[in-house]
N, C-alpha and C. Protein backbone atom coordinates (compact mmCIF):
# COMPACT_ATOMS: atom_id res chain seq x y z
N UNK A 1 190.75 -85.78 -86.36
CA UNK A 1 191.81 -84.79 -86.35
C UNK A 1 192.26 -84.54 -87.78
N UNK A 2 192.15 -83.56 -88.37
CA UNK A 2 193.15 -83.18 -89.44
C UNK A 2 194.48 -82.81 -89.29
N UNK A 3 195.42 -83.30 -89.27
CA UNK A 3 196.74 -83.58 -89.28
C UNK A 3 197.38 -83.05 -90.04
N UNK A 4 198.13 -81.89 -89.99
CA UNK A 4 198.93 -80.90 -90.31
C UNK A 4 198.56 -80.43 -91.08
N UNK A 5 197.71 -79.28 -90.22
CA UNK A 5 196.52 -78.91 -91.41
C UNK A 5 196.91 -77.19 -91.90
N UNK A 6 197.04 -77.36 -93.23
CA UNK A 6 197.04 -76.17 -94.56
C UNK A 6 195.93 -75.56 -95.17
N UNK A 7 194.77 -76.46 -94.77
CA UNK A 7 193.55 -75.83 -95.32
C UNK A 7 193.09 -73.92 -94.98
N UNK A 8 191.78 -74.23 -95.52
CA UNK A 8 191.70 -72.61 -95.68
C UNK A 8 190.78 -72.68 -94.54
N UNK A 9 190.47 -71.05 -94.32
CA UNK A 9 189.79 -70.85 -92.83
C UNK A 9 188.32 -71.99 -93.15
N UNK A 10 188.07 -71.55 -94.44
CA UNK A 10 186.57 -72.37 -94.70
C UNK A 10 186.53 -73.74 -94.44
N UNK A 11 187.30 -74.27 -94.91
CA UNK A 11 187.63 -76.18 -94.62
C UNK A 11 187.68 -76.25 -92.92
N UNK A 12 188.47 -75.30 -91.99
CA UNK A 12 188.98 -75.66 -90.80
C UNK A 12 187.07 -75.46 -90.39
N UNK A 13 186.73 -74.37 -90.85
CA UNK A 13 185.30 -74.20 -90.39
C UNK A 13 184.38 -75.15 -90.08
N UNK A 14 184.30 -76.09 -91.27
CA UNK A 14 183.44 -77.16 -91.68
C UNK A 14 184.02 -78.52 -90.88
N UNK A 15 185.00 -78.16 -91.10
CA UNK A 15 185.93 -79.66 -89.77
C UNK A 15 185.25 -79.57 -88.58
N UNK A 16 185.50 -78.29 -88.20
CA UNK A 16 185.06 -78.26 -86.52
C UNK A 16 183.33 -78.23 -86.53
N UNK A 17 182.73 -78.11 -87.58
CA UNK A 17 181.29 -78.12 -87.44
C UNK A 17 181.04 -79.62 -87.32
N UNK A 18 181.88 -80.32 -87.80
CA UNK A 18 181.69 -81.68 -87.94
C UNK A 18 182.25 -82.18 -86.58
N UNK A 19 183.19 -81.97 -85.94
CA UNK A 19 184.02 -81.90 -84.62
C UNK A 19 185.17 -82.58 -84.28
N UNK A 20 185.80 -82.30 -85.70
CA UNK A 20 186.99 -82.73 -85.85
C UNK A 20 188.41 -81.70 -85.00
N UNK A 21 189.38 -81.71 -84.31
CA UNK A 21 190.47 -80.77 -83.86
C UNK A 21 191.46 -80.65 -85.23
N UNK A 22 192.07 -79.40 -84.88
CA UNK A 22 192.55 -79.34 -85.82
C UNK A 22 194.18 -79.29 -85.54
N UNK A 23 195.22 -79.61 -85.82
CA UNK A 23 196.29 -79.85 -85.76
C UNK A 23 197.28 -78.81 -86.60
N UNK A 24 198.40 -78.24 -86.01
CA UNK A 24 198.78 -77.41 -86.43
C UNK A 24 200.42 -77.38 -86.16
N UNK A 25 201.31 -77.49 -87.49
CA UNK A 25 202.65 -78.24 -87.73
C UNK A 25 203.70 -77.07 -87.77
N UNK A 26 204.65 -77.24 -87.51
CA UNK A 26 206.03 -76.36 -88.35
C UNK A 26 205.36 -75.37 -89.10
N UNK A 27 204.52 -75.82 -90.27
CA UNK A 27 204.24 -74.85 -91.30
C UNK A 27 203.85 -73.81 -91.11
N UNK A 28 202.85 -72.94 -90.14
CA UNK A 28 202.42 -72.24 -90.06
C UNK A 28 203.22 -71.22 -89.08
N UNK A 29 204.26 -71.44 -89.08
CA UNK A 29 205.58 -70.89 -88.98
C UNK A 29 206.26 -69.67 -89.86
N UNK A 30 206.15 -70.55 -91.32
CA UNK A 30 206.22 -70.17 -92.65
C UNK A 30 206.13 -69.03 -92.63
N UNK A 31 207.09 -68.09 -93.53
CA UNK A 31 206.63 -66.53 -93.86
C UNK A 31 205.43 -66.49 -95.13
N UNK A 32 205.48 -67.83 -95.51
CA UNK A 32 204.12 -68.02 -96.85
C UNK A 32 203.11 -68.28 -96.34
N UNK A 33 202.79 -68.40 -95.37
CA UNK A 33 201.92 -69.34 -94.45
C UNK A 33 200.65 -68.17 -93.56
N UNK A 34 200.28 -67.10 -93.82
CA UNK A 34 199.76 -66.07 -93.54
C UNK A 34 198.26 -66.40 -93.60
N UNK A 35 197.40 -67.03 -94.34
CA UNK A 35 196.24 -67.86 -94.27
C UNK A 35 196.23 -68.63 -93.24
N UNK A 36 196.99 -69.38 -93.02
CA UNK A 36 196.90 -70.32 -91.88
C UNK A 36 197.43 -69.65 -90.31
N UNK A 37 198.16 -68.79 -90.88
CA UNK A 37 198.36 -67.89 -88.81
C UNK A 37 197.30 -67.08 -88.82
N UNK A 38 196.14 -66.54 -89.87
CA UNK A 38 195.11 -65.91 -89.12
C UNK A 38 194.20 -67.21 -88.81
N UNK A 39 194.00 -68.13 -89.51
CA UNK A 39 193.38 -69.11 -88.60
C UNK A 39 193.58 -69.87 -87.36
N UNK A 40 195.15 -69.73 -87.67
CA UNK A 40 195.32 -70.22 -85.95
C UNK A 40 195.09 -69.44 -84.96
N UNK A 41 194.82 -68.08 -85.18
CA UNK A 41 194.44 -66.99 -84.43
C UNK A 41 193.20 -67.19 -83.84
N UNK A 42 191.89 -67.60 -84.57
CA UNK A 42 190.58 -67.74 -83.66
C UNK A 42 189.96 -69.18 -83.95
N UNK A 43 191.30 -70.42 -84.05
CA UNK A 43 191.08 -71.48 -83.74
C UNK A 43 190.40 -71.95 -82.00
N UNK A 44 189.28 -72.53 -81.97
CA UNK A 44 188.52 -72.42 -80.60
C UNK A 44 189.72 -73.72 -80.21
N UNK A 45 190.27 -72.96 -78.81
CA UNK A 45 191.19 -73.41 -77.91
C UNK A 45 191.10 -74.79 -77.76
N UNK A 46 189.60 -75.15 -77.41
CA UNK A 46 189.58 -76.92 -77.00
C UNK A 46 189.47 -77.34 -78.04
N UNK A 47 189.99 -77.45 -79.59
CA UNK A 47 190.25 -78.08 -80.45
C UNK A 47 190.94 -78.11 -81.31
N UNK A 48 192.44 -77.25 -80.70
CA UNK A 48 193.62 -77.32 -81.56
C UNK A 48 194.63 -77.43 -80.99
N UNK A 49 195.35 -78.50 -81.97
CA UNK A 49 196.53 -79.06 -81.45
C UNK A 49 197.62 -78.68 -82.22
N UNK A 50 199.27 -78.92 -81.56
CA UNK A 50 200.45 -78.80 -81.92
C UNK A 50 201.16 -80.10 -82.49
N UNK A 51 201.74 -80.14 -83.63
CA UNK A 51 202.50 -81.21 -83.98
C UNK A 51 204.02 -81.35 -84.09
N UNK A 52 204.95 -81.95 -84.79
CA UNK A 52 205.87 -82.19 -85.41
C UNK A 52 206.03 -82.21 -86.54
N UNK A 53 205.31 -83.29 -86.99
CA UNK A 53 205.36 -84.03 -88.12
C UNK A 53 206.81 -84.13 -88.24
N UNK A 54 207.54 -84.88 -87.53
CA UNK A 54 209.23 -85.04 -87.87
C UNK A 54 208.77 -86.48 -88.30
N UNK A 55 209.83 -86.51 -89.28
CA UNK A 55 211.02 -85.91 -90.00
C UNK A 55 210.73 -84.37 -90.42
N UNK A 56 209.35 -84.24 -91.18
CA UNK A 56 209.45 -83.18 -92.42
C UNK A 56 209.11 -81.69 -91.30
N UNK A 57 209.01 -80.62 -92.23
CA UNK A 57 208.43 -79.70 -91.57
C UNK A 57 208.70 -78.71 -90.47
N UNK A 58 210.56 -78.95 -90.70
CA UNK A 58 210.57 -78.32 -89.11
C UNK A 58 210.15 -76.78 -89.26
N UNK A 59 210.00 -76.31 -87.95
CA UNK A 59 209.73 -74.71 -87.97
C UNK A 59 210.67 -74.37 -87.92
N UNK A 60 210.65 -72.91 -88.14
CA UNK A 60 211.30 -71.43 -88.76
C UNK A 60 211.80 -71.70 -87.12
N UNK A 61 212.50 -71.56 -86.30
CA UNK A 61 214.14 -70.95 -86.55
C UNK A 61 214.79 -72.44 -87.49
N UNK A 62 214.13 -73.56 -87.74
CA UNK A 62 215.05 -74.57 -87.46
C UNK A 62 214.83 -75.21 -89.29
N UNK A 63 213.77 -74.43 -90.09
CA UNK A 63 213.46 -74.62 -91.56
C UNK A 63 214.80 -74.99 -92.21
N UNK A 64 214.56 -76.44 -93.10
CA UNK A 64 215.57 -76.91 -93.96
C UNK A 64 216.34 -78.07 -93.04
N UNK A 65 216.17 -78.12 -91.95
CA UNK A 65 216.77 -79.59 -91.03
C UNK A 65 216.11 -80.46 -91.07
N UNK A 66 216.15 -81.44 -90.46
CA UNK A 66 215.29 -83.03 -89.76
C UNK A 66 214.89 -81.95 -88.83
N UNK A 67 213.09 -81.68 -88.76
CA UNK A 67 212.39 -82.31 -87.23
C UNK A 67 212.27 -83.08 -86.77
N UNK A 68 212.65 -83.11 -85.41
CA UNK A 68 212.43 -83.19 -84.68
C UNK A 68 211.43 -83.10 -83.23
N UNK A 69 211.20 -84.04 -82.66
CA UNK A 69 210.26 -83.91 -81.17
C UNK A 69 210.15 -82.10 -80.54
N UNK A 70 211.68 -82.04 -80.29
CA UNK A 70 211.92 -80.82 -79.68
C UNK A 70 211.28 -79.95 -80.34
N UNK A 71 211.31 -79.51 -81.26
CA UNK A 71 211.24 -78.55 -82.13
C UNK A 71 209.67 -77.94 -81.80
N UNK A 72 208.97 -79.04 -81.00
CA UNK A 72 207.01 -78.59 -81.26
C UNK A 72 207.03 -77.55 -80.00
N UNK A 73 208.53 -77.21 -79.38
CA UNK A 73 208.21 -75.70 -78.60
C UNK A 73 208.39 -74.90 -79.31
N UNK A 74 208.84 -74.77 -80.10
CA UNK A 74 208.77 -73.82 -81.17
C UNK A 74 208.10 -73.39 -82.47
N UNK A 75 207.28 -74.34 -82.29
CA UNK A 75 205.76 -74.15 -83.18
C UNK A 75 205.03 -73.70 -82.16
N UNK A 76 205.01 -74.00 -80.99
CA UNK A 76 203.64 -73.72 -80.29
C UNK A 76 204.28 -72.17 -79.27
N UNK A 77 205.66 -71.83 -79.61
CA UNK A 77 206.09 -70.55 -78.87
C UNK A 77 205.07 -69.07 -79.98
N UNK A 78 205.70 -69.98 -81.10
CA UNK A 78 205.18 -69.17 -82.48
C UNK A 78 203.22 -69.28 -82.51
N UNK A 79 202.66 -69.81 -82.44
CA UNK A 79 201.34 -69.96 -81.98
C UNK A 79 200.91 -69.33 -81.17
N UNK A 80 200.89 -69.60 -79.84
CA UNK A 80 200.94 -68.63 -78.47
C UNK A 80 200.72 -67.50 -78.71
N UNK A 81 202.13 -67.25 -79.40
CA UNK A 81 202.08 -65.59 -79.69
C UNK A 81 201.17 -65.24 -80.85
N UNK A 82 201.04 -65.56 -81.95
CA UNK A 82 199.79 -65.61 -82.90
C UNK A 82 198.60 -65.15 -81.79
N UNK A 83 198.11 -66.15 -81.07
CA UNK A 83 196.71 -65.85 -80.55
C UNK A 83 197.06 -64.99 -79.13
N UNK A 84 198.01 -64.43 -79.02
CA UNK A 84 198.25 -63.60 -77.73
C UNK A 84 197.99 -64.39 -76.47
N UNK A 85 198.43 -65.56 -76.20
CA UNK A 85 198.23 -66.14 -75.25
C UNK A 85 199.44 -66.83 -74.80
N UNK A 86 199.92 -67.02 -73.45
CA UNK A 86 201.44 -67.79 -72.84
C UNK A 86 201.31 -68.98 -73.40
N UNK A 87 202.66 -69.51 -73.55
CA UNK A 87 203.03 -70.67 -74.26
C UNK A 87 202.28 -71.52 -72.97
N UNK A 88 202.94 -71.52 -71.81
CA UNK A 88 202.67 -72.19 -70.81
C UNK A 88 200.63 -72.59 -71.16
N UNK A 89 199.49 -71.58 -71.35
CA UNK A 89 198.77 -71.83 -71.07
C UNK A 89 198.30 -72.77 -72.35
N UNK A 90 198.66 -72.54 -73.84
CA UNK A 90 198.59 -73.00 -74.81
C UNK A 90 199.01 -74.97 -74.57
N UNK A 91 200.30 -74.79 -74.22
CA UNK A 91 200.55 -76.08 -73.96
C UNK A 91 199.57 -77.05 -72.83
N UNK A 92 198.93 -76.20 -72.24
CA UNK A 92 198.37 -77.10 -70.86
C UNK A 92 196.66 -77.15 -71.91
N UNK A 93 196.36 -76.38 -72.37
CA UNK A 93 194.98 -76.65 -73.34
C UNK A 93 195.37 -77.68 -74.78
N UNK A 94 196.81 -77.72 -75.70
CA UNK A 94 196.50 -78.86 -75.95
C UNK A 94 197.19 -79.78 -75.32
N UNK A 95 197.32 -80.35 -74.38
CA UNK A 95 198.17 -81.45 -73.82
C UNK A 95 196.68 -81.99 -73.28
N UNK A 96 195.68 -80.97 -72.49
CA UNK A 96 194.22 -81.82 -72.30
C UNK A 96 192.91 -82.07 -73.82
N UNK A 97 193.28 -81.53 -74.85
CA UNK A 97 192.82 -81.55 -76.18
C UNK A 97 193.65 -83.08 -76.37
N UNK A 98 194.65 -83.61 -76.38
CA UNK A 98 195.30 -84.68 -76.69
C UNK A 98 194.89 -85.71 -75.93
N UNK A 99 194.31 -85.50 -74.91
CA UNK A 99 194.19 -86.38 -73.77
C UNK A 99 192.48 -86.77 -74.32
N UNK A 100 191.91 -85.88 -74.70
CA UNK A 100 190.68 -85.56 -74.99
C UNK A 100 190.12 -86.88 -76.16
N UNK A 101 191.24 -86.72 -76.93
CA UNK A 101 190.89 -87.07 -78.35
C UNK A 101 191.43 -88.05 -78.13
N UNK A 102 192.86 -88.63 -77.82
CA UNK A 102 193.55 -89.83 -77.55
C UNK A 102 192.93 -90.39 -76.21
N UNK A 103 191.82 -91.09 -75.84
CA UNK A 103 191.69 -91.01 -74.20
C UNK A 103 192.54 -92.57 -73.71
N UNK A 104 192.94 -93.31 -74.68
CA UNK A 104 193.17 -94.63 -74.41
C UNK A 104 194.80 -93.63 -74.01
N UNK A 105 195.23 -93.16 -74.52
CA UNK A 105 196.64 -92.56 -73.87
C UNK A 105 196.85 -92.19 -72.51
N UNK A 106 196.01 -91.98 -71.77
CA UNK A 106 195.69 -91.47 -70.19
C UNK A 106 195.75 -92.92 -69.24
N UNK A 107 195.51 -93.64 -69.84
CA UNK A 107 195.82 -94.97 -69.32
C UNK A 107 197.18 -95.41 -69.22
């Protein structure tokens, strides 16, 4: 997993050729952050995930506080809509991407 990932479309490319998921934080929230929302745009579904990273990083409505747990509906509301898809369905593809990659967690 690359973990709160900033890279460029090319790096995310080469990750997933290798078959790494890619993880995707607060940041790409960012109004600077325009490289990374067209990649989250045709990030392939079964290999991208939503984070926190709290403390740091919260997302835009909540930029400049402590993140927080809560807050990863609002990275992944902001996502969703990026790739034109319901939050609802986003969350149920990575919650089985997490399950995927973490499998000792299903236990």
């Amino acid at each position: 997993m690359l973990h709160c990932f900033t890279g460029t479309a090319d790096l995310a490319r080469k990750a997933l050729d290798f078959g790494f998921f890619i993880s995707l934080s607060g940041i790409v929230t960012f109004k600077n952050a325009k490289d990374l929302q067209d990649t989250a745009k045709w990030l392939p579904s079964d290999r991208v995930l939503i984070e926190t990273d709290s403390p740091f990083l919260a997302p835009v409505p909540h930029r400049g506080q402590t993140c927080e747990p809560a807050f990863v509906a609002d990275t992944a509301a902001f996502v969703a809509d990026l790739r034109g898809e319901g939050v609802d369905k986003l969350a149920e593809t990575t919650t089985a991407n997490f399950f995927r990659l973490f499998s000792r967690a299903a236990a």
